[in-house]
C-alpha atoms as a PDB file:
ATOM      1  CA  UNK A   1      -2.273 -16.489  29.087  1.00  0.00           C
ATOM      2  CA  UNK A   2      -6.154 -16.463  29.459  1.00  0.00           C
ATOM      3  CA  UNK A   3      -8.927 -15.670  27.582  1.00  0.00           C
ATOM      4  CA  UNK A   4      -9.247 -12.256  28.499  1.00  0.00           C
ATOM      5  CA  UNK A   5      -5.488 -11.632  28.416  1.00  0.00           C
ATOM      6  CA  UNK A   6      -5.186 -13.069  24.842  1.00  0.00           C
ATOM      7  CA  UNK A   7      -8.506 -11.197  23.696  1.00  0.00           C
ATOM      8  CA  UNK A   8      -7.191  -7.969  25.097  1.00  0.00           C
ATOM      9  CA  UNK A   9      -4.072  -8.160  23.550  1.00  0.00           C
ATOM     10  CA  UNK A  10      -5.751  -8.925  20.030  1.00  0.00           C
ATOM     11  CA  UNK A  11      -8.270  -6.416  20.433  1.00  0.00           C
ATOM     12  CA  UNK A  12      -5.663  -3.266  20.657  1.00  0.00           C
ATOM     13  CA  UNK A  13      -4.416  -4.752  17.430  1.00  0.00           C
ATOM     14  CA  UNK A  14      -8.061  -4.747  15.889  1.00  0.00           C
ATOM     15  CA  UNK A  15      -9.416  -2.172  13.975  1.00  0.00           C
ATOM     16  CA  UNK A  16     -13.281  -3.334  15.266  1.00  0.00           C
ATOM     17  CA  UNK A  17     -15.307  -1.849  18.201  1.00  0.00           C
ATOM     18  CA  UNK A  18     -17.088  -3.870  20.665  1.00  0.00           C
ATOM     19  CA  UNK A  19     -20.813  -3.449  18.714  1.00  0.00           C
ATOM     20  CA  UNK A  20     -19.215  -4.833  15.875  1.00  0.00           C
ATOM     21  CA  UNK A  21     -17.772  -7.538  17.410  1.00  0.00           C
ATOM     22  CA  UNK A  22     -20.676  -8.053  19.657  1.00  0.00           C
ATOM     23  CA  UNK A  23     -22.834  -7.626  16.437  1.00  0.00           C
ATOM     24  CA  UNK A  24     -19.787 -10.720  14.846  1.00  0.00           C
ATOM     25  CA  UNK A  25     -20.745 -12.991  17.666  1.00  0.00           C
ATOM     26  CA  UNK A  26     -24.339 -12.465  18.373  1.00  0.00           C
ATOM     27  CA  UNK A  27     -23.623 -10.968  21.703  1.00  0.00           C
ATOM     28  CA  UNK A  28     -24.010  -7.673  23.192  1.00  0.00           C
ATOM     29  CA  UNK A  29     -21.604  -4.889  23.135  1.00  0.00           C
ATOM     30  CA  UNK A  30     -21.872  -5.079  26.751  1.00  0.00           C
ATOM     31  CA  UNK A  31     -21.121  -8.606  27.722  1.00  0.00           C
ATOM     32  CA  UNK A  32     -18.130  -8.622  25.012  1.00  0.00           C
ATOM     33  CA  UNK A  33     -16.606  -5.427  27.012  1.00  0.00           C
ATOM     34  CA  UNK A  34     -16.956  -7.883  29.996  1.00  0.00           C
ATOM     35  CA  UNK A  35     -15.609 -10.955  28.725  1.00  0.00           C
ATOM     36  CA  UNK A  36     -12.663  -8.681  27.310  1.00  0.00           C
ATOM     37  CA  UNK A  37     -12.101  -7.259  30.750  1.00  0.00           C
ATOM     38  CA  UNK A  38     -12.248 -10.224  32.474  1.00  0.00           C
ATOM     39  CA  UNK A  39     -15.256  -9.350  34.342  1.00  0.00           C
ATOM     40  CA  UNK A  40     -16.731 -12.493  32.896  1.00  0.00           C
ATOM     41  CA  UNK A  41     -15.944 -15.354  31.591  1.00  0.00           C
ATOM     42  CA  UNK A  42     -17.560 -15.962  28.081  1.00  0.00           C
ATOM     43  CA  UNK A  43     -19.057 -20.103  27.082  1.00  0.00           C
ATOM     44  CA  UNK A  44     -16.098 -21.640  24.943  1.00  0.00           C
ATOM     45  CA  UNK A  45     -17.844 -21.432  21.718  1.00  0.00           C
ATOM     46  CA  UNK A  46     -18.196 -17.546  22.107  1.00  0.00           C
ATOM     47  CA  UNK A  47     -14.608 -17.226  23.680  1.00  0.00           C
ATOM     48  CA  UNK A  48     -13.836 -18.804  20.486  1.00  0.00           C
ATOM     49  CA  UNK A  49     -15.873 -16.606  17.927  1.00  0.00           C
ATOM     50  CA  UNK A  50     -14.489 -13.502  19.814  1.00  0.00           C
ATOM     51  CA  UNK A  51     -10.759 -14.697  19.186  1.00  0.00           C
ATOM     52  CA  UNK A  52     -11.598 -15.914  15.731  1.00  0.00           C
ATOM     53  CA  UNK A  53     -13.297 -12.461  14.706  1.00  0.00           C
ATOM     54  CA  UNK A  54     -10.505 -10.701  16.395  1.00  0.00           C
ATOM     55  CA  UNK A  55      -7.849 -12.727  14.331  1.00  0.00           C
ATOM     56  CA  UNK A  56      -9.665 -12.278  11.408  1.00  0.00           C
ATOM     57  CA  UNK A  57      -9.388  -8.792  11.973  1.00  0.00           C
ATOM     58  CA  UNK A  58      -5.998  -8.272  11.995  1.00  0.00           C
ATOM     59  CA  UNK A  59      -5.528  -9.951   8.797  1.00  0.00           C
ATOM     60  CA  UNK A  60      -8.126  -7.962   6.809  1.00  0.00           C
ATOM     61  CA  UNK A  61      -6.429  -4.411   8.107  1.00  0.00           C
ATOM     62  CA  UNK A  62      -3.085  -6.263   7.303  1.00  0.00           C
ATOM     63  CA  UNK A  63      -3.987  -6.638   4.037  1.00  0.00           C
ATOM     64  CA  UNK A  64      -5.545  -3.158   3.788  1.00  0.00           C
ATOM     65  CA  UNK A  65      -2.428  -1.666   4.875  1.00  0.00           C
ATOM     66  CA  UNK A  66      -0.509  -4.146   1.923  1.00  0.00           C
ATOM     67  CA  UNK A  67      -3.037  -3.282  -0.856  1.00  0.00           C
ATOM     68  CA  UNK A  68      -2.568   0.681   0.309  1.00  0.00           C
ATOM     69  CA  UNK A  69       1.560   0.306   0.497  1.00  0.00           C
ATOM     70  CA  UNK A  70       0.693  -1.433  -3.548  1.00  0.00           C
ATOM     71  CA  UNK A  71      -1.193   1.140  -4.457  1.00  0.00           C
ATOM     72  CA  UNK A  72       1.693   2.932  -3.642  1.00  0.00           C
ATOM     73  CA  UNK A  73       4.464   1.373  -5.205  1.00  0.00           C
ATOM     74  CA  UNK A  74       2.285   1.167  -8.413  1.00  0.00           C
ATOM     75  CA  UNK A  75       2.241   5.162  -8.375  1.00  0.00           C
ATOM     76  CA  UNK A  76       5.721   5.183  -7.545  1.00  0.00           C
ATOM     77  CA  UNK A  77       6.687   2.861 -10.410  1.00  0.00           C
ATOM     78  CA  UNK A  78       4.385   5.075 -12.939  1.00  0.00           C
ATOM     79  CA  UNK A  79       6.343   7.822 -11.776  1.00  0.00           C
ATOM     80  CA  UNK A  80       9.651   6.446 -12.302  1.00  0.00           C
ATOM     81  CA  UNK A  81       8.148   5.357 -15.280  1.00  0.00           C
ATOM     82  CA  UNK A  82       7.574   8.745 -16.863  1.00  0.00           C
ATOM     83  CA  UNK A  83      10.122  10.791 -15.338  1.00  0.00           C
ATOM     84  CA  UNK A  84      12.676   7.748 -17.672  1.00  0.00           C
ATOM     85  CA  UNK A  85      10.637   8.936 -20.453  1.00  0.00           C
ATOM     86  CA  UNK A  86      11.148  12.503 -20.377  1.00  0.00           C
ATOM     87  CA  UNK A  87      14.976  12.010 -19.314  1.00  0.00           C
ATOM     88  CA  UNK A  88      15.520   9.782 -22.497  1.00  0.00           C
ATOM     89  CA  UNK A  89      13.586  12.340 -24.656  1.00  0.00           C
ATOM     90  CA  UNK A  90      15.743  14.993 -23.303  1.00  0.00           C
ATOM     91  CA  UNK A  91      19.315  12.450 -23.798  1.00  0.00           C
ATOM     92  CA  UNK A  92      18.026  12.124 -27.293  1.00  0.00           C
ATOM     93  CA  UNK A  93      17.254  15.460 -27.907  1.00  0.00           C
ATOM     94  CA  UNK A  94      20.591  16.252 -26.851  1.00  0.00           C
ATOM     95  CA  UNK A  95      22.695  13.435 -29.176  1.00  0.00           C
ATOM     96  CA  UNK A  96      20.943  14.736 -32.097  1.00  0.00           C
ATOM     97  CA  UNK A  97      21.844  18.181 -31.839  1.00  0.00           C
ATOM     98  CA  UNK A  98      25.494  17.061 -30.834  1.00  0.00           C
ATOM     99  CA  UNK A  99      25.506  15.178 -34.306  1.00  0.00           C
ATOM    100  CA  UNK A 100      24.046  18.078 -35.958  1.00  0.00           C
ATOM    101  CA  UNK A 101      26.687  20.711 -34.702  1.00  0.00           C
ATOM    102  CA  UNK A 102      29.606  18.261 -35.532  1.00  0.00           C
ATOM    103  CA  UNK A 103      28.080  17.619 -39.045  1.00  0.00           C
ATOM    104  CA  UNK A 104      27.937  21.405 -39.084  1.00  0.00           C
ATOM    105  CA  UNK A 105      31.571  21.721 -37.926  1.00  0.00           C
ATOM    106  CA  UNK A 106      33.253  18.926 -40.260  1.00  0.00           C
ATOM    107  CA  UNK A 107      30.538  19.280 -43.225  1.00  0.00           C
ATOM    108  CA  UNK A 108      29.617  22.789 -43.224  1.00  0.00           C
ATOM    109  CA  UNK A 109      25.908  23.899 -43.449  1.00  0.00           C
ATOM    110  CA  UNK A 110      24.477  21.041 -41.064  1.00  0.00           C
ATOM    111  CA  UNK A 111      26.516  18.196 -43.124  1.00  0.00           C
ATOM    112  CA  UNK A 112      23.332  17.676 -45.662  1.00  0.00           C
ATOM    113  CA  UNK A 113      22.715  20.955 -47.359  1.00  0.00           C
ATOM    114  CA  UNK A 114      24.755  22.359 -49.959  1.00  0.00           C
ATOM    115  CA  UNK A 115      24.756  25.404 -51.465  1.00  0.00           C
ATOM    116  CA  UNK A 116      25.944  25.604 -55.172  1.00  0.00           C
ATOM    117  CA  UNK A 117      26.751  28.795 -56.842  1.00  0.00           C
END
């Protein structure tokens, strides 16, 4: 694979447009389009800056996309979070009426009040 093979490849991966990497490797927007199409073929050391730019890249949008799918998750988890809370309130809400209508039942005026006459 050549240069302009690999750098094509890279650069439908890569969020970046040719100005900025042009403005990455002090070259023209122009003459990177070239390189990139094969039309000509870049000096090694600015072959290399365009791959390592490109590469570079690809990681920074990967971890873009990661923090955003964290971001995410963290939401997610705060949901979960309070939608436990409110279940559990609800669960206990629940328990203490079922003791107070047995108390009621086997005790007689809610199990703790008694009347005296």
């Amino acid at each position: 694979m050549n240069f302009s093979e690999k750098a094509r490849a890279m650069r439908m991966k890569s969020p970046l447009t040719l100005r900025e990497i042009g403005e990455r490797c002090n070259v023209s927007e122009s003459m990177v389009s070239r390189y990139i199409s094969g039309a000509a073929k870049p000096p090694d050391d600015v072959a290399e800056k365009i791959l390592e730019v490109l590469r570079n890249s690809e990681q920074d949008d990967d971890r873009c996309v990661c923090a955003a799918h964290i971001d995410d998750l963290r939401r997610l988890i705060r949901q979960q979070q309070r939608e436990k809370r409110v279940l559990f309130g609800i669960i206990v809400f629940f328990l203490v009426f079922t003791l107070l209508l047995y108390l009621d039942a086997t005790h007689g005026a809610w199990g703790v009040i008694r009347y005296v006459e």
